[in-house]
Protein backbone atom coordinates (compact mmCIF):
# COMPACT_ATOMS: atom_id res chain seq x y z
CA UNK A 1 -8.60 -25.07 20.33
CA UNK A 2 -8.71 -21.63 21.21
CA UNK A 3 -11.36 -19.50 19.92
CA UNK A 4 -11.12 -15.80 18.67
CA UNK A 5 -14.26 -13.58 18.30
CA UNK A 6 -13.51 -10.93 15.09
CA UNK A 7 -16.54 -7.98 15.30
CA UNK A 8 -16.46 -6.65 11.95
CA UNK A 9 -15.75 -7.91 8.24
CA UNK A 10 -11.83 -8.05 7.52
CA UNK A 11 -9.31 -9.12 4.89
CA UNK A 12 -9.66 -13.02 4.18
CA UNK A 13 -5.94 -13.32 3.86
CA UNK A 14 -5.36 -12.57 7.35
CA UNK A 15 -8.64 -14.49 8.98
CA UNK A 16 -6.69 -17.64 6.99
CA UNK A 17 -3.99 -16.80 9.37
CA UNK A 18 -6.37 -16.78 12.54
CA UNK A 19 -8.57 -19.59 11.17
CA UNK A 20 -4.88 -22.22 10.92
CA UNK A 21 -4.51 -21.23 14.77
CA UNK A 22 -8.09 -20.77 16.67
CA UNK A 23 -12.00 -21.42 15.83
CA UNK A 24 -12.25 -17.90 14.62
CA UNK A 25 -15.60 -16.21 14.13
CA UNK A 26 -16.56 -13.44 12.50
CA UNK A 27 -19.26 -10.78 13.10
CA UNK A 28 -20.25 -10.21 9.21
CA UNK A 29 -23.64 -7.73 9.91
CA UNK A 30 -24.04 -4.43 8.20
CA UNK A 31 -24.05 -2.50 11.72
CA UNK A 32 -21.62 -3.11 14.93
CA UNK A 33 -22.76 -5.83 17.34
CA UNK A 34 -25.37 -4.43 20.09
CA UNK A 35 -24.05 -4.95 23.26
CA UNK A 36 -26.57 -8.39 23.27
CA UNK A 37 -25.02 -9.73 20.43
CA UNK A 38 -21.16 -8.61 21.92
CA UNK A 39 -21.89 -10.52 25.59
CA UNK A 40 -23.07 -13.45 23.66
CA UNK A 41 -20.43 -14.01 21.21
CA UNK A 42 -17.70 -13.36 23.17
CA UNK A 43 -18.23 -16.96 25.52
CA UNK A 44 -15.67 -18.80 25.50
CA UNK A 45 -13.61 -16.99 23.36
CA UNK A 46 -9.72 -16.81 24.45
CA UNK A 47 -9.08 -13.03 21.87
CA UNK A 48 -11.00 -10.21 20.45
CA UNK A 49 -10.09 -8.85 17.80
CA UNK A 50 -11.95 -5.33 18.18
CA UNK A 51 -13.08 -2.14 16.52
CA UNK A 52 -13.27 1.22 17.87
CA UNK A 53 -17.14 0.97 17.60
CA UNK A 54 -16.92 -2.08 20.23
CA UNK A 55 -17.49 -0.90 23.73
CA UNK A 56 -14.87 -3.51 25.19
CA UNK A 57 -15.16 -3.41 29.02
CA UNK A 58 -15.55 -5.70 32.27
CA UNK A 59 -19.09 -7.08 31.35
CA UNK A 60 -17.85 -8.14 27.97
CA UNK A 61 -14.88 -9.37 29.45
CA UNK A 62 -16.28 -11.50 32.39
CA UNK A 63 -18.69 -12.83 29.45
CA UNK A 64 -16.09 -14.49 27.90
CA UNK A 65 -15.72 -16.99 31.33
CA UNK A 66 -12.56 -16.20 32.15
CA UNK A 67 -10.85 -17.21 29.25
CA UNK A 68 -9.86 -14.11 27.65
CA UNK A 69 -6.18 -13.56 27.67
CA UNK A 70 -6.20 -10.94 24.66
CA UNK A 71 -7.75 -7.84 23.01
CA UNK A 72 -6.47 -6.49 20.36
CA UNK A 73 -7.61 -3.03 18.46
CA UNK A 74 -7.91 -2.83 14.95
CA UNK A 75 -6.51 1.19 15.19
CA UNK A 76 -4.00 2.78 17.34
CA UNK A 77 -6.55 4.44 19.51
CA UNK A 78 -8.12 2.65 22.11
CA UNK A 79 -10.31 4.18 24.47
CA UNK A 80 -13.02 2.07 23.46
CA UNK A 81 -11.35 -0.28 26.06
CA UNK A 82 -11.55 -0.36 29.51
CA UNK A 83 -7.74 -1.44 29.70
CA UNK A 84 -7.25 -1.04 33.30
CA UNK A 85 -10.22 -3.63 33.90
CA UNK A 86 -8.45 -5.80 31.34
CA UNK A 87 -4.77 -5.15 33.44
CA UNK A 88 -6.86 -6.39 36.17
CA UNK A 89 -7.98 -9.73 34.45
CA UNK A 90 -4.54 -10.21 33.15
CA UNK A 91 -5.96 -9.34 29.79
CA UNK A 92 -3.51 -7.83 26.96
CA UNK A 93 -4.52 -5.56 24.93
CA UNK A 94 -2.89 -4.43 21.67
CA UNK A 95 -2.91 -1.95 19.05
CA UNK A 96 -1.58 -0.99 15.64
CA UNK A 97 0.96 2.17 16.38
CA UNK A 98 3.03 3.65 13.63
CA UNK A 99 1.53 1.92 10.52
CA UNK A 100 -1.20 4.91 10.13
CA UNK A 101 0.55 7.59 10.54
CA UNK A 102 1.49 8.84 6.82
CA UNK A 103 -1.95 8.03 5.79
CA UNK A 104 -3.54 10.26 8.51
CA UNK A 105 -1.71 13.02 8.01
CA UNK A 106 -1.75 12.72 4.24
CA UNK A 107 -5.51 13.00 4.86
CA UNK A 108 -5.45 15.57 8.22
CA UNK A 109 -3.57 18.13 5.72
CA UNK A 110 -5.90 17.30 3.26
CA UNK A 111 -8.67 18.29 5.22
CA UNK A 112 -7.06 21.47 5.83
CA UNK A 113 -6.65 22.48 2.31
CA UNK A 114 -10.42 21.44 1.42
CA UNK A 115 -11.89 23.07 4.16
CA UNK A 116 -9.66 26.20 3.59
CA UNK A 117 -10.81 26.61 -0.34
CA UNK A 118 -14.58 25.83 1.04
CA UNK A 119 -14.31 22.28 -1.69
CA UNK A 120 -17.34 20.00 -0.19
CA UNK A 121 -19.00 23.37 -0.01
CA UNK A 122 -18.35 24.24 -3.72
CA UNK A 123 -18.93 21.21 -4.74
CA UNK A 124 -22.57 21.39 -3.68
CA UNK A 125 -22.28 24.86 -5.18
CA UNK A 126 -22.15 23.18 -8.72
CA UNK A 127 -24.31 19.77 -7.94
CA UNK A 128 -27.30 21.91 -7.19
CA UNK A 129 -27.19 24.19 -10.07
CA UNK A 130 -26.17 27.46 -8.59
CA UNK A 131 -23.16 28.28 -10.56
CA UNK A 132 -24.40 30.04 -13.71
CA UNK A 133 -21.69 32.81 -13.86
CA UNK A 134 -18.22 33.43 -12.67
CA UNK A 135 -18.50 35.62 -9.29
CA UNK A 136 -15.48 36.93 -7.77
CA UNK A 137 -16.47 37.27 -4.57
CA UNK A 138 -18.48 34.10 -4.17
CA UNK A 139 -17.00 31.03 -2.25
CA UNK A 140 -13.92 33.25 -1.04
CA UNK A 141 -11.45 30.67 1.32
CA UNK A 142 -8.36 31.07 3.38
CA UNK A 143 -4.90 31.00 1.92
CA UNK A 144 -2.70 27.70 2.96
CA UNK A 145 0.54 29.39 2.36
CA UNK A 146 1.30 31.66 4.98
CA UNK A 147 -1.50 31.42 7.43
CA UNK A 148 -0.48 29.79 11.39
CA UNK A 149 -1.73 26.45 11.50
CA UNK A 150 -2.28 24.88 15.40
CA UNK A 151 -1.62 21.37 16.11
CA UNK A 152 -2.96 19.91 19.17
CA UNK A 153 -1.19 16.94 20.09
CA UNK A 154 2.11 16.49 18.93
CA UNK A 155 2.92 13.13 18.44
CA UNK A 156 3.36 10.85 15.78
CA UNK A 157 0.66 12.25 13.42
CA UNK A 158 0.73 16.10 14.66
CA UNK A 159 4.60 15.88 13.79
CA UNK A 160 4.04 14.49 10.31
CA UNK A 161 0.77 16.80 9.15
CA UNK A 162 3.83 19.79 10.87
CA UNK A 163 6.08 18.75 8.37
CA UNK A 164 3.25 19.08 5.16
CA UNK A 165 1.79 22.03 6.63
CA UNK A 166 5.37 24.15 6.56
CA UNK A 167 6.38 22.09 3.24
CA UNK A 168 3.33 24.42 2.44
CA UNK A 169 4.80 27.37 3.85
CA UNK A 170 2.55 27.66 6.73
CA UNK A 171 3.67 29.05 10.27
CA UNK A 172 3.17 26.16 12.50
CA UNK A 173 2.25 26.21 16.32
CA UNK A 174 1.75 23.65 18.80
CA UNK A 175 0.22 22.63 22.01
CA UNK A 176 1.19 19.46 23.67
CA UNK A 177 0.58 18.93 27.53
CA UNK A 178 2.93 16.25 28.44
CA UNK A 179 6.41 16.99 25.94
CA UNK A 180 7.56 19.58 23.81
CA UNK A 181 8.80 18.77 20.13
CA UNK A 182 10.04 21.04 17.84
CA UNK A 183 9.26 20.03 14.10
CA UNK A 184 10.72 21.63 11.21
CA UNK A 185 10.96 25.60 13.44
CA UNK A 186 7.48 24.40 15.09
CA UNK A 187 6.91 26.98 17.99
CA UNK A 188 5.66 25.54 21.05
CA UNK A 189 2.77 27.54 22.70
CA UNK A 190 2.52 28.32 26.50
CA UNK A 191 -1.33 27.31 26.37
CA UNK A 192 -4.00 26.13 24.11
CA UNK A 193 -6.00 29.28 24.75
CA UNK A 194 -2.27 31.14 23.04
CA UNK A 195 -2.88 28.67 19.97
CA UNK A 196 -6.48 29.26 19.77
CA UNK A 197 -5.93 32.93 19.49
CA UNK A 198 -2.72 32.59 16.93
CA UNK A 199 -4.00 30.47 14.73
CA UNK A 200 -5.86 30.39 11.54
CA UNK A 201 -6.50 26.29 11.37
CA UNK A 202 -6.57 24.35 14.13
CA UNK A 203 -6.03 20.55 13.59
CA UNK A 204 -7.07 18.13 16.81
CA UNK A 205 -4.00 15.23 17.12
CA UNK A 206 -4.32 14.40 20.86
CA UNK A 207 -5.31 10.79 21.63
CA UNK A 208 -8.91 11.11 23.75
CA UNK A 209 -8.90 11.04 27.78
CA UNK A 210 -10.49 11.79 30.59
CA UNK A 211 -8.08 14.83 30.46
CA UNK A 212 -9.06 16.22 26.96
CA UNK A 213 -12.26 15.08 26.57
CA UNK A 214 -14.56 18.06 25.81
CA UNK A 215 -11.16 20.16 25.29
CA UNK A 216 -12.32 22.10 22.83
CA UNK A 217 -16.08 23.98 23.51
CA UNK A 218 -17.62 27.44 23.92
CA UNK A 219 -14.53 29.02 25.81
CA UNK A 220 -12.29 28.02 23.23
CA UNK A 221 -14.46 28.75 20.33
CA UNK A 222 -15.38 32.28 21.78
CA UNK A 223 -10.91 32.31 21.73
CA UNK A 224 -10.25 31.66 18.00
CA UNK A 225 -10.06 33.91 14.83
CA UNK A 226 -13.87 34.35 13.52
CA UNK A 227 -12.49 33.36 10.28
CA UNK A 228 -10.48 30.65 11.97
CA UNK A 229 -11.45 26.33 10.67
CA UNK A 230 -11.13 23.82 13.42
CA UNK A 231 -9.95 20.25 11.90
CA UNK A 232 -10.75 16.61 13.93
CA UNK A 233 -9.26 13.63 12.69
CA UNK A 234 -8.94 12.31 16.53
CA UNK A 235 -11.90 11.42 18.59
CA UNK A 236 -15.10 13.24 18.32
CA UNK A 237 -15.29 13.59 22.03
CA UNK A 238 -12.25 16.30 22.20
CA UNK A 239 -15.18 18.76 20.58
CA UNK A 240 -17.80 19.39 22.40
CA UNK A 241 -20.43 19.04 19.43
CA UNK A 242 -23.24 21.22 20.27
CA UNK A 243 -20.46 23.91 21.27
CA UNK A 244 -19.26 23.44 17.85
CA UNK A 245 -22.76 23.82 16.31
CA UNK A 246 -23.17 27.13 17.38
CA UNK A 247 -19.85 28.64 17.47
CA UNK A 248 -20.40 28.14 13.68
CA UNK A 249 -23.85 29.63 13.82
CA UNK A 250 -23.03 32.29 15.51
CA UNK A 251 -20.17 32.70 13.36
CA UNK A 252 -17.29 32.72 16.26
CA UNK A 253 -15.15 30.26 14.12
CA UNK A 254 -15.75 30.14 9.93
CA UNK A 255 -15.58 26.38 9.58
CA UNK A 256 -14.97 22.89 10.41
CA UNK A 257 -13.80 19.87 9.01
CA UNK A 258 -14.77 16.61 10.97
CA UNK A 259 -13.46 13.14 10.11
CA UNK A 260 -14.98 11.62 13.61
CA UNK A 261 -18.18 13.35 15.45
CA UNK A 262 -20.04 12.84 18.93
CA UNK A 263 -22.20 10.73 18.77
CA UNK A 264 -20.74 8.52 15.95
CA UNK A 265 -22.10 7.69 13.17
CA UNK A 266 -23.65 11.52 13.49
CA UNK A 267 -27.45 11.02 13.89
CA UNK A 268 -30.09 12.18 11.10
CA UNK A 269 -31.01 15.63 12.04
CA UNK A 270 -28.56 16.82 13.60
CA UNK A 271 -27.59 20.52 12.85
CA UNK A 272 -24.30 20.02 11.68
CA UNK A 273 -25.67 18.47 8.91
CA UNK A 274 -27.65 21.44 7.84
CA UNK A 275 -24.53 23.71 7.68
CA UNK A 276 -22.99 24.83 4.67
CA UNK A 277 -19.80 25.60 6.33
CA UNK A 278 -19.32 22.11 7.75
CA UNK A 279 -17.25 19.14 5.71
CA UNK A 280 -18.29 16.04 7.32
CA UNK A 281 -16.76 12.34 6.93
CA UNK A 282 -17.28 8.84 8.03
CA UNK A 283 -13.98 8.55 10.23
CA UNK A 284 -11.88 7.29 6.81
CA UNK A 285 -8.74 8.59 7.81
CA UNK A 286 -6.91 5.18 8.07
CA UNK A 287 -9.20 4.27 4.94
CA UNK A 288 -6.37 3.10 2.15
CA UNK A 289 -5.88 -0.38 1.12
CA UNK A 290 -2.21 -0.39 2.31
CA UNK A 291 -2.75 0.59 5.97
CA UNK A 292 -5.81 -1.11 6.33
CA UNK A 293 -4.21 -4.38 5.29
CA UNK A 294 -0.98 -4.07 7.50
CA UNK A 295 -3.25 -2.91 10.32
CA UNK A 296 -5.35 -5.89 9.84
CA UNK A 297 -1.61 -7.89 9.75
CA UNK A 298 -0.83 -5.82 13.13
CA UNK A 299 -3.84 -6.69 14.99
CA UNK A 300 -3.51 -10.76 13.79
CA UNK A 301 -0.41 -10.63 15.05
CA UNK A 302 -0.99 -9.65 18.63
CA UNK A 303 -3.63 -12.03 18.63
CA UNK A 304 -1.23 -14.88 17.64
CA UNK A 305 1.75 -13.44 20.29
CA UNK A 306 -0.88 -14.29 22.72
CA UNK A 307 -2.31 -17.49 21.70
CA UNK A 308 1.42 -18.79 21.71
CA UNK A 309 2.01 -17.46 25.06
CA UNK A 310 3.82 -14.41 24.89
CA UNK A 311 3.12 -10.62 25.00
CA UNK A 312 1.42 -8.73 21.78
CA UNK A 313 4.21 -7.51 19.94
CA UNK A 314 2.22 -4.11 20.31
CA UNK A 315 0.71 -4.08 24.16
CA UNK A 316 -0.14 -0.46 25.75
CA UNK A 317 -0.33 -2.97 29.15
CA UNK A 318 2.28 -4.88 29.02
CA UNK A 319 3.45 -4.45 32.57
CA UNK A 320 0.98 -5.42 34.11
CA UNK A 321 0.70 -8.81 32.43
CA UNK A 322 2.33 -11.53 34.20
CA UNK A 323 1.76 -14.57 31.96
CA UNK A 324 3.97 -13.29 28.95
């Protein structure tokens, strides 16, 4: 019987489905596996089905003695695998495209409104007892309607947040490297540096590479509007953190609004926590019942493909698999 190695807690109804096909364990601690616990459970194991905290790469694939024929992300970004070491070993891997995409942007342009009316910030405001009087000029924020809001990365969830921001009756601009798209009377920029300097929010939407990691840092902070908020539902690597730190301290940009961080979880101490001007979440952007469920659905069911011999119904390395 084949045997499938799940990493973190997920929904019972669709471990039932793994359990009927393959010994299926599952990695119930509070934190991630350490990379120990990882090599050791993944022996023998013929799937994986993976979280973007799991570093997935050749060591953790050689551990599981050659029998590994599938990985299979619980997200639609990936880069926590090492999939041309998997195309290599003939390894699929598979993700959950699509099925997130409403939800993230529901929550991206979210962000943007909260972090434009200063709302974590006020809402400290009250919870420590500050607000005794009405103030008019305390806890001013940005307007939504007709301020320029940047997308970076326009693809399936940079179109859809595009489509709430000028619902909103913002002015929406975009910088994508590899396509243009225009969205609802989106205007294309020639560079980011042209977005930086247009706009008034700046929302991150571009899956992380070698290519945009550490996209954003001091040069582009020291390019945007000092009253300007940067937005990251992505991958905390695209900001270059302690760039980010003090383009806030130093006032170059007015705010930020981080759903993912570098390092993540964000460590105790560190100075974005001590910033007023900072909203800061525990990468939740996914985080409804709904998606979660269908992405847990998604991610059994590339495992399954596999098991029964054919392709994941959602591989990013398909062609170079030869056994589906």
């Amino acid at each position: 019987m084949a045997k499938v190695l799940v990493t973190r807690r997920q929904f019972e109804d669709q471990m039932d489905r793994l359990r009927a096909e393959a010994e299926t364990v599952v990695l119930t601690r509070a934190a991630p596996a350490t990379r120990e616990e990882l090599l050791e459970a993944v022996k023998g194991c013929t799937g994986i089905f993976a979280h973007i905290n799991d570093r997935i790469d050749a060591a953790v694939m050689d551990a599981s003695g050659e029998s590994l024929k599938v990985i299979a992300e619980f997200g639609v970004g990936y880069d926590n695998i090492d999939t041309s070491a998997a195309s290599e070993r003939n390894i699929a891997v598979g993700n959950t495209p699509g099925v997130l995409t409403e939800t993230a942007a529901d929550f991206a342009f979210a962000l943007i409104q909260a972090a434009g009316r200063r709302l974590a910030e006020s809402d400290r405001f009250v919870r420590r007892g500050e607000w005794k009087w009405f103030e008019p000029l305390d806890l001013l924020g940005l307007d939504i309607n007709g301020s320029t809001l940047g997308i970076i990365g326009m693809g399936r969830i940079g179109s859809s947040v595009a489509r709430r921001a000028t619902a909103s009756g913002m002015n929406v601009v975009y910088f994508n490297r590899n396509r243009a798209k225009d969205e609802l009377g989106a205007r294309r920029t020639g560079s980011l540096d042209e977005l930086l300097a247009e706009s008034d929010f700046v929302t991150v939407h571009c899956p992380l590479t070698p290519e945009t990691q550490g996209l954003i840092g001091t040069e582009q902070f020291q390019r945007m509007r000092s009253h300007a908020v940067l937005v990251n539902t992505a991958r905390g690597p695209i900001v270059d953190t302690d760039a980010l730190a003090e383009g806030l301290r130093t006032g170059e940009i007015a705010y930020a609004a981080l759903d993912v961080t570098d390092p993540e979880p964000i460590p105790t101490g560190h100075p974005l926590l001590e910033m007023e001007n900072v909203t800061l979440l525990p990468h939740i952007a996914s985080a409804t019942v709904g998606t979660r469920k269908k992405m847990s659905q998604m991610t059994v069911d590339n495992i399954l493909a596999a098991l029964h011999g054919k392709l994941p119904p959602n591989c990013v390395n398909g062609e170079s698999i030869t056994w589906g």
